[in-house]
Protein backbone atom coordinates (compact mmCIF):
# COMPACT_ATOMS: atom_id res chain seq x y z
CA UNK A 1 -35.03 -61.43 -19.41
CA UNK A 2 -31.17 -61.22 -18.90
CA UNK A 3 -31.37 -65.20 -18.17
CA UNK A 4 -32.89 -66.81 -20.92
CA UNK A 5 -32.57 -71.00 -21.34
CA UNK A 6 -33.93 -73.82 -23.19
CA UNK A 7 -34.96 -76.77 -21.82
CA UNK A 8 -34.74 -79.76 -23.90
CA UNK A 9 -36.70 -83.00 -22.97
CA UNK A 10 -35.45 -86.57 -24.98
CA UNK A 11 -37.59 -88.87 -24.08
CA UNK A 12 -36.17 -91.43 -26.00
CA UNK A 13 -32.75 -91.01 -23.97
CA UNK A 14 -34.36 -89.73 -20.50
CA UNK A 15 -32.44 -86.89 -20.76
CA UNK A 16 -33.34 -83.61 -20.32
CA UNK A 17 -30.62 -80.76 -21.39
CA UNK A 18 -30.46 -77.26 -20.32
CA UNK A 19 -28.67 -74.67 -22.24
CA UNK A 20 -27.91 -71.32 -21.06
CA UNK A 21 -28.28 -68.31 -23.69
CA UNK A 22 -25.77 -65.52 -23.21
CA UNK A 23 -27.43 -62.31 -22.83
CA UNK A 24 -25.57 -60.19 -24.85
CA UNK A 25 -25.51 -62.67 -28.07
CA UNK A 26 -26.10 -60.48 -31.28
CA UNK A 27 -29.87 -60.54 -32.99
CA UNK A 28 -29.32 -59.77 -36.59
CA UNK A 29 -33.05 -58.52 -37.22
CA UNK A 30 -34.71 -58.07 -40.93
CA UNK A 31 -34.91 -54.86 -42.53
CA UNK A 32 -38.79 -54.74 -41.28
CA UNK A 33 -37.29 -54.37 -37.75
CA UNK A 34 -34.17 -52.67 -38.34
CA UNK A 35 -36.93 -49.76 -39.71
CA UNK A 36 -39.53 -50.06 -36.45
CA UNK A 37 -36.48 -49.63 -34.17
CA UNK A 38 -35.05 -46.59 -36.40
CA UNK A 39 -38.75 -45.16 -36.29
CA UNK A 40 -38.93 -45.26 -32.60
CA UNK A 41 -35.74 -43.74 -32.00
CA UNK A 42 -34.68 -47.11 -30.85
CA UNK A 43 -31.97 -48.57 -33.21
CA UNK A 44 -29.04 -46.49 -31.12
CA UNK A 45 -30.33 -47.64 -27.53
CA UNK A 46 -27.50 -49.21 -25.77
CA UNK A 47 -27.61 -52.98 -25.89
CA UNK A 48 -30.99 -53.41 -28.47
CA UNK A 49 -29.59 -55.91 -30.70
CA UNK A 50 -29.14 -58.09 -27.48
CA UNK A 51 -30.77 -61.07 -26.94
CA UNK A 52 -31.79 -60.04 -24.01
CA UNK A 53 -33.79 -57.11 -25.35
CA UNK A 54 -35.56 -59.56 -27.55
CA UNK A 55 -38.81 -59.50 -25.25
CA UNK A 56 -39.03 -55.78 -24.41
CA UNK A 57 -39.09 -55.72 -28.19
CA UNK A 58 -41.67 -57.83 -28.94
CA UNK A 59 -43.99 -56.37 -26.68
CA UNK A 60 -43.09 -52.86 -28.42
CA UNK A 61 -43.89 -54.15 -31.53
CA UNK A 62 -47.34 -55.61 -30.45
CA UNK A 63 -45.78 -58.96 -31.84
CA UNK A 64 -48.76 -61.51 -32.48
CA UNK A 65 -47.15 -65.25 -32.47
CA UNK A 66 -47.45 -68.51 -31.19
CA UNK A 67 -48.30 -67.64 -27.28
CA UNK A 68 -51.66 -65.25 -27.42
CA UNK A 69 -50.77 -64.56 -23.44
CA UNK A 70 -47.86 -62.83 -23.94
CA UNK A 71 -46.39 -60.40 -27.24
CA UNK A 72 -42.58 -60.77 -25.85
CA UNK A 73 -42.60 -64.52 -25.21
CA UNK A 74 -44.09 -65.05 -28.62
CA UNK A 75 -41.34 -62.79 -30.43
CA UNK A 76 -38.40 -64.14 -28.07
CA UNK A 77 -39.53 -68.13 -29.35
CA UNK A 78 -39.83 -67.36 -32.88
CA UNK A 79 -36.39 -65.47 -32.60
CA UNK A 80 -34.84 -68.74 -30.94
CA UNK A 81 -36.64 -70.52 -33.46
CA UNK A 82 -34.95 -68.77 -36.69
CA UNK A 83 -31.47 -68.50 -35.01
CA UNK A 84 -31.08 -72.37 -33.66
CA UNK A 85 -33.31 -74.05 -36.17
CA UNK A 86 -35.37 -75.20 -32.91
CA UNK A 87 -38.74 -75.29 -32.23
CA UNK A 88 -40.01 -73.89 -28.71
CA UNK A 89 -42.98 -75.31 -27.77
CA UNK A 90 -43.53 -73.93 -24.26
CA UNK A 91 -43.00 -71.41 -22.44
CA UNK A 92 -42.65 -70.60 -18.09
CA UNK A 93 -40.99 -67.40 -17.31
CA UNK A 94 -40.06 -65.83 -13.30
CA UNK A 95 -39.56 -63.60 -12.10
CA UNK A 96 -36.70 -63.04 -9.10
CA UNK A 97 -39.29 -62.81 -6.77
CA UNK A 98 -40.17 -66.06 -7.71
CA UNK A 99 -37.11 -67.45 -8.15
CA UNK A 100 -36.12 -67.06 -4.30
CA UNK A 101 -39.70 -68.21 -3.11
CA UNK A 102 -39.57 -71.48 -5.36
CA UNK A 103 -36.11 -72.11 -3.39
CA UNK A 104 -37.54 -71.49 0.10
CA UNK A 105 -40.62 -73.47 -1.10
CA UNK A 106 -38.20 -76.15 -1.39
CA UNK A 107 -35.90 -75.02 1.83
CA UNK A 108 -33.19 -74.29 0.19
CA UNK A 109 -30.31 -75.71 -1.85
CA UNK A 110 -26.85 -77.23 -1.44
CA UNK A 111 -24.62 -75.94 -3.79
CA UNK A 112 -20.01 -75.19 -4.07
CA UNK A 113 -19.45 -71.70 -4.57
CA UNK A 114 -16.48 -71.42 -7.03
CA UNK A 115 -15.42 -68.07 -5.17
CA UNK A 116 -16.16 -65.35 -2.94
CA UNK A 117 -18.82 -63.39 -3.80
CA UNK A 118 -19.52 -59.88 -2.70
CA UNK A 119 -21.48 -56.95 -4.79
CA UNK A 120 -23.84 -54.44 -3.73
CA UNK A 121 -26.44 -52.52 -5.77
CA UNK A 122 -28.86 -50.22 -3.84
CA UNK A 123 -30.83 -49.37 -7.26
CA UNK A 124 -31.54 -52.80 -7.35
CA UNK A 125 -31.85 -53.68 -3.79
CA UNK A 126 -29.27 -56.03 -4.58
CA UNK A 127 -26.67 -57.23 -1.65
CA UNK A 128 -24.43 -60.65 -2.43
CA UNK A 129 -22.19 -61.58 0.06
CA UNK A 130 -21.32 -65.84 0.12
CA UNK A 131 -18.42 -67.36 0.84
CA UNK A 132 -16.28 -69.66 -1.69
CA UNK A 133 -17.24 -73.62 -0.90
CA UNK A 134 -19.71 -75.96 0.21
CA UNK A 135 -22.94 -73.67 0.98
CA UNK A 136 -26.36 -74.23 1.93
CA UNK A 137 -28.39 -70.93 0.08
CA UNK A 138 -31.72 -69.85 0.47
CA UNK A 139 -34.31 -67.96 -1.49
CA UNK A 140 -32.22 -64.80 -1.64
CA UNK A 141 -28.83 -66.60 -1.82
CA UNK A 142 -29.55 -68.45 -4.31
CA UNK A 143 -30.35 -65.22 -6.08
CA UNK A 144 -27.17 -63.62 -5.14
CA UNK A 145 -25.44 -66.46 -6.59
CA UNK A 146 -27.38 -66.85 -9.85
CA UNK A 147 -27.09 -62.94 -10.68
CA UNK A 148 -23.54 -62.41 -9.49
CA UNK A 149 -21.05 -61.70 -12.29
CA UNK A 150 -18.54 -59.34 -10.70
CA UNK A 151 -17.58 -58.24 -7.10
CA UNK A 152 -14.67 -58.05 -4.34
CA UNK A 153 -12.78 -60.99 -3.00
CA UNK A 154 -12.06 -61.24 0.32
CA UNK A 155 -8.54 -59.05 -0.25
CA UNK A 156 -10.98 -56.60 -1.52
CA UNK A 157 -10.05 -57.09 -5.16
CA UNK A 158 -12.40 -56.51 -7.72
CA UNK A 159 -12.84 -59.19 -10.24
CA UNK A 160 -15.43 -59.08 -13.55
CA UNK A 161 -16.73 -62.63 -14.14
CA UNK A 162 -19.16 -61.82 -17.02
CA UNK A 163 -21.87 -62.96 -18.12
CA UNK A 164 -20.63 -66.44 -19.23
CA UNK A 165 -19.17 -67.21 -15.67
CA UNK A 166 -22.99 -66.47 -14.10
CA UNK A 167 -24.07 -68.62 -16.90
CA UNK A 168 -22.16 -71.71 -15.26
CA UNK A 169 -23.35 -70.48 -11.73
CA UNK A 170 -26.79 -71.00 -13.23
CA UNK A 171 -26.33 -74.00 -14.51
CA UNK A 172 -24.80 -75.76 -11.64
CA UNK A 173 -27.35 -74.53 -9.02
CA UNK A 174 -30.01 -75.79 -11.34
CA UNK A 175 -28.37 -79.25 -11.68
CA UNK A 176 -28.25 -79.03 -7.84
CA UNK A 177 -31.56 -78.58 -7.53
CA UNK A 178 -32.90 -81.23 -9.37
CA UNK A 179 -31.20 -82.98 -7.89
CA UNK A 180 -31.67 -82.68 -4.20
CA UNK A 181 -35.43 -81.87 -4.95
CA UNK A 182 -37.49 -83.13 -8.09
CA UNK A 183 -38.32 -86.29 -7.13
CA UNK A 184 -41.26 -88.79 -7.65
CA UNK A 185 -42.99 -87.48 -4.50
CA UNK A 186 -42.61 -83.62 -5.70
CA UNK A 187 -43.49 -83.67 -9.42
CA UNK A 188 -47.21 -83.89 -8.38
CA UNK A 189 -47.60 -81.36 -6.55
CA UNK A 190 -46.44 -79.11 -9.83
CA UNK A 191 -50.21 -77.38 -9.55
CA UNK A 192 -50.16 -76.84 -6.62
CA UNK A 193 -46.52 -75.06 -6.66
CA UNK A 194 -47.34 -72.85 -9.37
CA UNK A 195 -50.87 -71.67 -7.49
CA UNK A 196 -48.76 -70.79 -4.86
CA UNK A 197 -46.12 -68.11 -6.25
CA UNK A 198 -49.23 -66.77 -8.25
CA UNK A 199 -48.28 -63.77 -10.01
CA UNK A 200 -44.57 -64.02 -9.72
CA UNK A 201 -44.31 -66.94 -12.99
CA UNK A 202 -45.88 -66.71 -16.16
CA UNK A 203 -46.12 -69.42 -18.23
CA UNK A 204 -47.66 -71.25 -21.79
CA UNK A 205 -48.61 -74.40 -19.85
CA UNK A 206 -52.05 -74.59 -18.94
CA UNK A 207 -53.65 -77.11 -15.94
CA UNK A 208 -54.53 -79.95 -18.28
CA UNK A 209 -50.87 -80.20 -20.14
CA UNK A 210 -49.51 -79.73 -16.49
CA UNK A 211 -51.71 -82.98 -15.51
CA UNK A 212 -51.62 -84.65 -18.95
CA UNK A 213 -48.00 -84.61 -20.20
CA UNK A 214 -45.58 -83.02 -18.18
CA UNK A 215 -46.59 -84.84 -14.81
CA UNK A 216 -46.05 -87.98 -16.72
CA UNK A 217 -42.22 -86.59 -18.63
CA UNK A 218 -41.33 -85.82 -15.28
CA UNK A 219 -42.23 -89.59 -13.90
CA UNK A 220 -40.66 -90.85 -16.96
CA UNK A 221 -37.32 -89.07 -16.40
């Protein structure tokens, strides 16, 4: 869960908003938790108070909440809940896997590269190499571009963009690809999309509120 987002639908503007959460935002956590995380020889882990340890934590703490499919989802909301004064009411989570088949599903996405970008991470099985400008990306390119947050340029300098950086490549490949590719021809075939990449996303939303509601947001925006 290192790319966490809300998704905000106004259906009184038509607009929909997406905003990125920085993965390594502070969770200030209760004494309750504070203790479970001492307990468990947790509390001095590197990165645990991140937000993007949230979920591995919830599931650790056999957290019961608001989403009876999934412990980590349910403690991640409420935590976005308390911090934001927001309420989440839905959930979908991929995985990467199905992040780069939902992008060849679609065949692929225009998008500017801001600049070169070239990492490599065997443990991973991670390999980014895309050139700065006008790009067309596929399933795994997109990837590339979405995770990459530091690398070599094409001098063979190496440059740390952080986290916040990747948050902007996130957001502008997502803009991109609403816009090139939900349209009112695509939005019904939502079932039928998530059927196909199976396993690979998890989410709150069952068939009827697929059908029922967000079909019709989607036509409406």
């Amino acid at each position: 869960t290192d790319t966490i987002g809300i998704i905000s639908i106004n259906k009184s503007e038509d607009k929909i908003k997406l905003v990125m959460i920085p993965r390594d935002m502070l969770v200030e956590y209760n004494d309750g938790i504070i203790d479970f995380l001492k307990k468990n020889d947790l509390y001095y882990e590197p990165g645990v108070l991140k937000i993007n340890y949230t979920y591995f934590l919830g599931v650790r703490l056999k957290y019961e909440g608001k989403f009876s499919n999934s412990r980590g989802m349910s403690f991640l909301a409420e935590i976005l809940e308390e911090k934001f004064n927001i309420e989440i009411h839905d959930y979908v989570k991929v995985n990467t896997e199905g992040f780069v088949k939902i992008v060849d599903l679609f065949g692929g996405v225009d998008v500017n590269v801001p600049y070169h970008m070239q990492y490599e991470d065997p443990s991973q099985d991670l390999y980014i190499y895309i050139e700065e400008g006008p790009q067309h990306l596929d399933g795994k390119g997109a990837e590339g571009f979405v995770r990459h947050r530091q690398g070599y340029d094409l001098e063979g300098n190496w440059h740390e963009y952080g986290d916040i950086q990747r948050k902007r490549n996130q957001i502008s490949l997502t803009k991109a690809f609403f816009e090139q590719h939900i349209t009112l021809a695509s939005i019904p075939k939502l079932p039928e999309f998530l059927v196909t990449l199976g396993g690979s996303v998890r989410t709150s939303i069952n068939a009827k509120d697929i059908i029922g509601k967000y079909i019709g947001i989607g036509y409406d925006m």
